[in-house]
N, C-alpha and C. Protein backbone atom coordinates (compact mmCIF):
# COMPACT_ATOMS: atom_id res chain seq x y z
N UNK A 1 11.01 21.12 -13.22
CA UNK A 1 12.19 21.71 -12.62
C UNK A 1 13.37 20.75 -12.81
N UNK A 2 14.70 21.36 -13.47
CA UNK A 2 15.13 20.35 -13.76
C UNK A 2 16.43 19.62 -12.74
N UNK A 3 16.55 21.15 -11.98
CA UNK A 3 17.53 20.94 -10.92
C UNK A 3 16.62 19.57 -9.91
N UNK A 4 15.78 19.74 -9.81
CA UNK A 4 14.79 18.48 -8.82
C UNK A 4 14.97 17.30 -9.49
N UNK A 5 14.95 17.21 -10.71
CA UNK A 5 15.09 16.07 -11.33
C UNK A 5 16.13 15.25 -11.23
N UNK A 6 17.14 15.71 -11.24
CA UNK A 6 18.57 15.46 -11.10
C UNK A 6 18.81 14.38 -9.77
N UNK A 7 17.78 15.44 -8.41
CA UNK A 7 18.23 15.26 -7.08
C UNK A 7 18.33 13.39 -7.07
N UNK A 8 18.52 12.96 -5.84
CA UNK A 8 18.57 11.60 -5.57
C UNK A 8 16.99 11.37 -4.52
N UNK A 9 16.41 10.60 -4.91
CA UNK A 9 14.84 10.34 -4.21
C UNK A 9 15.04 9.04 -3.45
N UNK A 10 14.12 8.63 -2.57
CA UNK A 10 14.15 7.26 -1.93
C UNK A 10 12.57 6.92 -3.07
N UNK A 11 12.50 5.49 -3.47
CA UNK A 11 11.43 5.19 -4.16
C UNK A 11 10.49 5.08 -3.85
N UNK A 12 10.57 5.04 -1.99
CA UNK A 12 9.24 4.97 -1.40
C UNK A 12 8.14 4.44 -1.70
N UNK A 13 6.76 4.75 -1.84
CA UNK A 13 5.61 4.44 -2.54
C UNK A 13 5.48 4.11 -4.06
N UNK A 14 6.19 3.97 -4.52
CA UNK A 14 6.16 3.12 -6.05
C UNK A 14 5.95 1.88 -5.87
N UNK A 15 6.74 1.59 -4.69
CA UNK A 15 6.91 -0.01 -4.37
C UNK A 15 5.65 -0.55 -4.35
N UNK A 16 4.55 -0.15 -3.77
CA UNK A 16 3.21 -0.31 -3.26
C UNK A 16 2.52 -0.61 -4.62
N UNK A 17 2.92 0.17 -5.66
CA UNK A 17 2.24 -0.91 -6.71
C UNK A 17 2.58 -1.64 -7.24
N UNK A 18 3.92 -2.11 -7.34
CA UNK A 18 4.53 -3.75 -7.30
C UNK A 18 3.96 -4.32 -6.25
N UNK A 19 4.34 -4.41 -5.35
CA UNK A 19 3.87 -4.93 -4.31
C UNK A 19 2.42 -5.71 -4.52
N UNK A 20 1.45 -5.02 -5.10
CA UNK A 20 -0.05 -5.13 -5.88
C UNK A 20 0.16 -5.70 -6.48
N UNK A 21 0.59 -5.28 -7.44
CA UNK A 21 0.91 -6.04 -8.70
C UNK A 21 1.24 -7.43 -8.43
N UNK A 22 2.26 -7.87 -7.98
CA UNK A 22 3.04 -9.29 -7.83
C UNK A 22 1.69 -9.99 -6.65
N UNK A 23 1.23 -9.69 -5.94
CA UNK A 23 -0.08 -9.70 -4.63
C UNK A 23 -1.40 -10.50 -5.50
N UNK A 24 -1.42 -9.92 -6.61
CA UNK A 24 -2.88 -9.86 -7.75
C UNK A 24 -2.27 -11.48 -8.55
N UNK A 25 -1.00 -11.23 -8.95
CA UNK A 25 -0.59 -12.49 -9.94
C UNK A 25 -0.33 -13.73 -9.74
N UNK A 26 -0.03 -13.47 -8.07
CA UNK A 26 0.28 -14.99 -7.04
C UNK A 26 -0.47 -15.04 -6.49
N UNK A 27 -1.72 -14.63 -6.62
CA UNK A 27 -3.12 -14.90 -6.03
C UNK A 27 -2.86 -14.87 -4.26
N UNK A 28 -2.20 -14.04 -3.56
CA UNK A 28 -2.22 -13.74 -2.46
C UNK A 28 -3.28 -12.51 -2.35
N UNK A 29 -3.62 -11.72 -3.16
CA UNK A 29 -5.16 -11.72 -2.57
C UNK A 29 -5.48 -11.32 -4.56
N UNK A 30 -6.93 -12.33 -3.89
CA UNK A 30 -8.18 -12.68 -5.58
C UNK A 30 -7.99 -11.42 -6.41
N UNK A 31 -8.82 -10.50 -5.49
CA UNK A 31 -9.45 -9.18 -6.69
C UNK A 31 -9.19 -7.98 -6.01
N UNK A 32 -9.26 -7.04 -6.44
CA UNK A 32 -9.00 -5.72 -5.91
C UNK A 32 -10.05 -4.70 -4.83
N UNK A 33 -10.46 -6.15 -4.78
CA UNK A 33 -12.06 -5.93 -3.59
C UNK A 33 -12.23 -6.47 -2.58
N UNK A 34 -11.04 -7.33 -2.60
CA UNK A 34 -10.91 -8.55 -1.11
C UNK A 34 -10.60 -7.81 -0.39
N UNK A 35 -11.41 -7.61 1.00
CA UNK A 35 -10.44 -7.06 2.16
C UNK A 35 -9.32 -8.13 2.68
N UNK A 36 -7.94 -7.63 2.47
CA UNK A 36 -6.88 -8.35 2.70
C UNK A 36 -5.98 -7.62 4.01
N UNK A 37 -6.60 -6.75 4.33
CA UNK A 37 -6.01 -5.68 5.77
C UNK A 37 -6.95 -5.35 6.34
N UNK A 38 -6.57 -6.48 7.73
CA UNK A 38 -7.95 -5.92 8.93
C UNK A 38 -6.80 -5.56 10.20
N UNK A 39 -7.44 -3.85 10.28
CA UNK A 39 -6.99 -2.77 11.21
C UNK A 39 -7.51 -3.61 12.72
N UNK A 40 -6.32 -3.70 13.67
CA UNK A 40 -6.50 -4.04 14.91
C UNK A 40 -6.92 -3.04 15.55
N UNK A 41 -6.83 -2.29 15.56
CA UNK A 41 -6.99 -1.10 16.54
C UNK A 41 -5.40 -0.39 17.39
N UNK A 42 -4.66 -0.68 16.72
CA UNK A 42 -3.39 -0.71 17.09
C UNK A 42 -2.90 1.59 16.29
N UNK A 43 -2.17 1.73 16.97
CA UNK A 43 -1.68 3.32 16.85
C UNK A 43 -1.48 3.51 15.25
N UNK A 44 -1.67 4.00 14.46
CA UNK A 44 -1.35 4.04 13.33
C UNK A 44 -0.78 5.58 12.79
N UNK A 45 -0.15 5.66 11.87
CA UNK A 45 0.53 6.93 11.75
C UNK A 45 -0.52 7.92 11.01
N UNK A 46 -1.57 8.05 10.00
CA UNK A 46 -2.49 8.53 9.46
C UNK A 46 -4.04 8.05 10.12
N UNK A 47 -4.87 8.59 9.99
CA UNK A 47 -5.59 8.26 10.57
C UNK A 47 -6.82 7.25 9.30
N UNK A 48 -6.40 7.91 8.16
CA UNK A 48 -7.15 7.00 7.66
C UNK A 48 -6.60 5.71 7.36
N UNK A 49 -5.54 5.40 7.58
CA UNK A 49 -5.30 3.83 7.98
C UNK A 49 -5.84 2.70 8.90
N UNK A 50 -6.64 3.74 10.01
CA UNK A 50 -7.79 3.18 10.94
C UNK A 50 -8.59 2.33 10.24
N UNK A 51 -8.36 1.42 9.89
CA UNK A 51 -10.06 1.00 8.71
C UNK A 51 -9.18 -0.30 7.85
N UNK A 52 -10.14 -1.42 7.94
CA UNK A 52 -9.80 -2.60 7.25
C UNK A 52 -10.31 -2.17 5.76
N UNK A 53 -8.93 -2.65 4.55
CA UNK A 53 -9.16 -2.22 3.51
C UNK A 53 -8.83 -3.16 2.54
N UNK A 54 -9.04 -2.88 1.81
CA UNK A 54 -8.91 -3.60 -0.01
C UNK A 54 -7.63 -3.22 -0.34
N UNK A 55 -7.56 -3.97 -1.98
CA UNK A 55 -6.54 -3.17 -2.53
C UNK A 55 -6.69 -1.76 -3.02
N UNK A 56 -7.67 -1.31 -3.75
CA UNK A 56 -8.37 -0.18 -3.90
C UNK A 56 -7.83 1.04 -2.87
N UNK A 57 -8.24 0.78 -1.73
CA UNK A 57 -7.91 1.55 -0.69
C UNK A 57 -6.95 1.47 -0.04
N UNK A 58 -6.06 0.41 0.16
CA UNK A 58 -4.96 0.53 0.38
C UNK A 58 -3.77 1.39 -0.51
N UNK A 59 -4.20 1.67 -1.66
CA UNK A 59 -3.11 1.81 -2.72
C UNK A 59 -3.68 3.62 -2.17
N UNK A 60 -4.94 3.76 -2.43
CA UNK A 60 -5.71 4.88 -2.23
C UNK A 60 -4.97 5.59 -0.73
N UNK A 61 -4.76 5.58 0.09
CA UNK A 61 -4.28 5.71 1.17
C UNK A 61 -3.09 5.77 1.44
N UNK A 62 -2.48 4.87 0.42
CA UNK A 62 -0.89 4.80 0.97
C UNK A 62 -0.97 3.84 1.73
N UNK A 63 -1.35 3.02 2.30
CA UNK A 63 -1.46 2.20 3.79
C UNK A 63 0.24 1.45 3.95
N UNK A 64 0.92 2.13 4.27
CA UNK A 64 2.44 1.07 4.84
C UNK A 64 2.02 -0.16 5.27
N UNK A 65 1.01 -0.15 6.55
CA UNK A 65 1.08 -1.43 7.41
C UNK A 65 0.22 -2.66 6.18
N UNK A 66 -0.29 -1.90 5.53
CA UNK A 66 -1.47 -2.89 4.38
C UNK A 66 -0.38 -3.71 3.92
N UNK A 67 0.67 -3.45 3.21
CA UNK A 67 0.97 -3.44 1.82
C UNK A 67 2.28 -4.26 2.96
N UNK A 68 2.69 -3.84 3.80
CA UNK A 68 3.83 -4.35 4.80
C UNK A 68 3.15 -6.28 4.99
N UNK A 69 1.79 -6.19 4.78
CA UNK A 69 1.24 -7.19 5.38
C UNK A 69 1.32 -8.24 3.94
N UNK A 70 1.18 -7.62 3.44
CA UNK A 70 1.05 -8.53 1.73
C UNK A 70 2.52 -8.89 1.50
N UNK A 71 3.64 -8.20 1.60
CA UNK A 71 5.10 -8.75 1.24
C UNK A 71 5.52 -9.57 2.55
């Protein structure tokens, strides 16, 4: 659609794989298997954000607070 194309977007979730990306290269976390986000038990906006995760699953999820925690 090309009228959509045009529109103006916020970049939102792109960031999240920079974010990885730069996370992986400065060795702030090893491998894409480290749990690097442990869920307090604190209100979260999705529910599958409930749950200490990897990078894998963080990226998988979307996780804001994950990826909030790595930058």
């Amino acid at each position: 659609d090309f009228s959509r194309a045009m529109e103006t977007f916020s970049p939102a979730s792109t960031f999240k794989i920079f974010n990885a990306l730069i996370a992986l290269d400065s060795g702030v976390i090893k491998t894409k298997k480290e749990i690097f986000y442990h869920y307090r038990g604190e209100k979260v906006f999705l529910s599958s954000w409930a749950q200490d995760m990897n990078l894998s699953s963080a990226i998988k999820y979307s996780n804001v607070l994950a990826f909030k925690e790595v930058a």
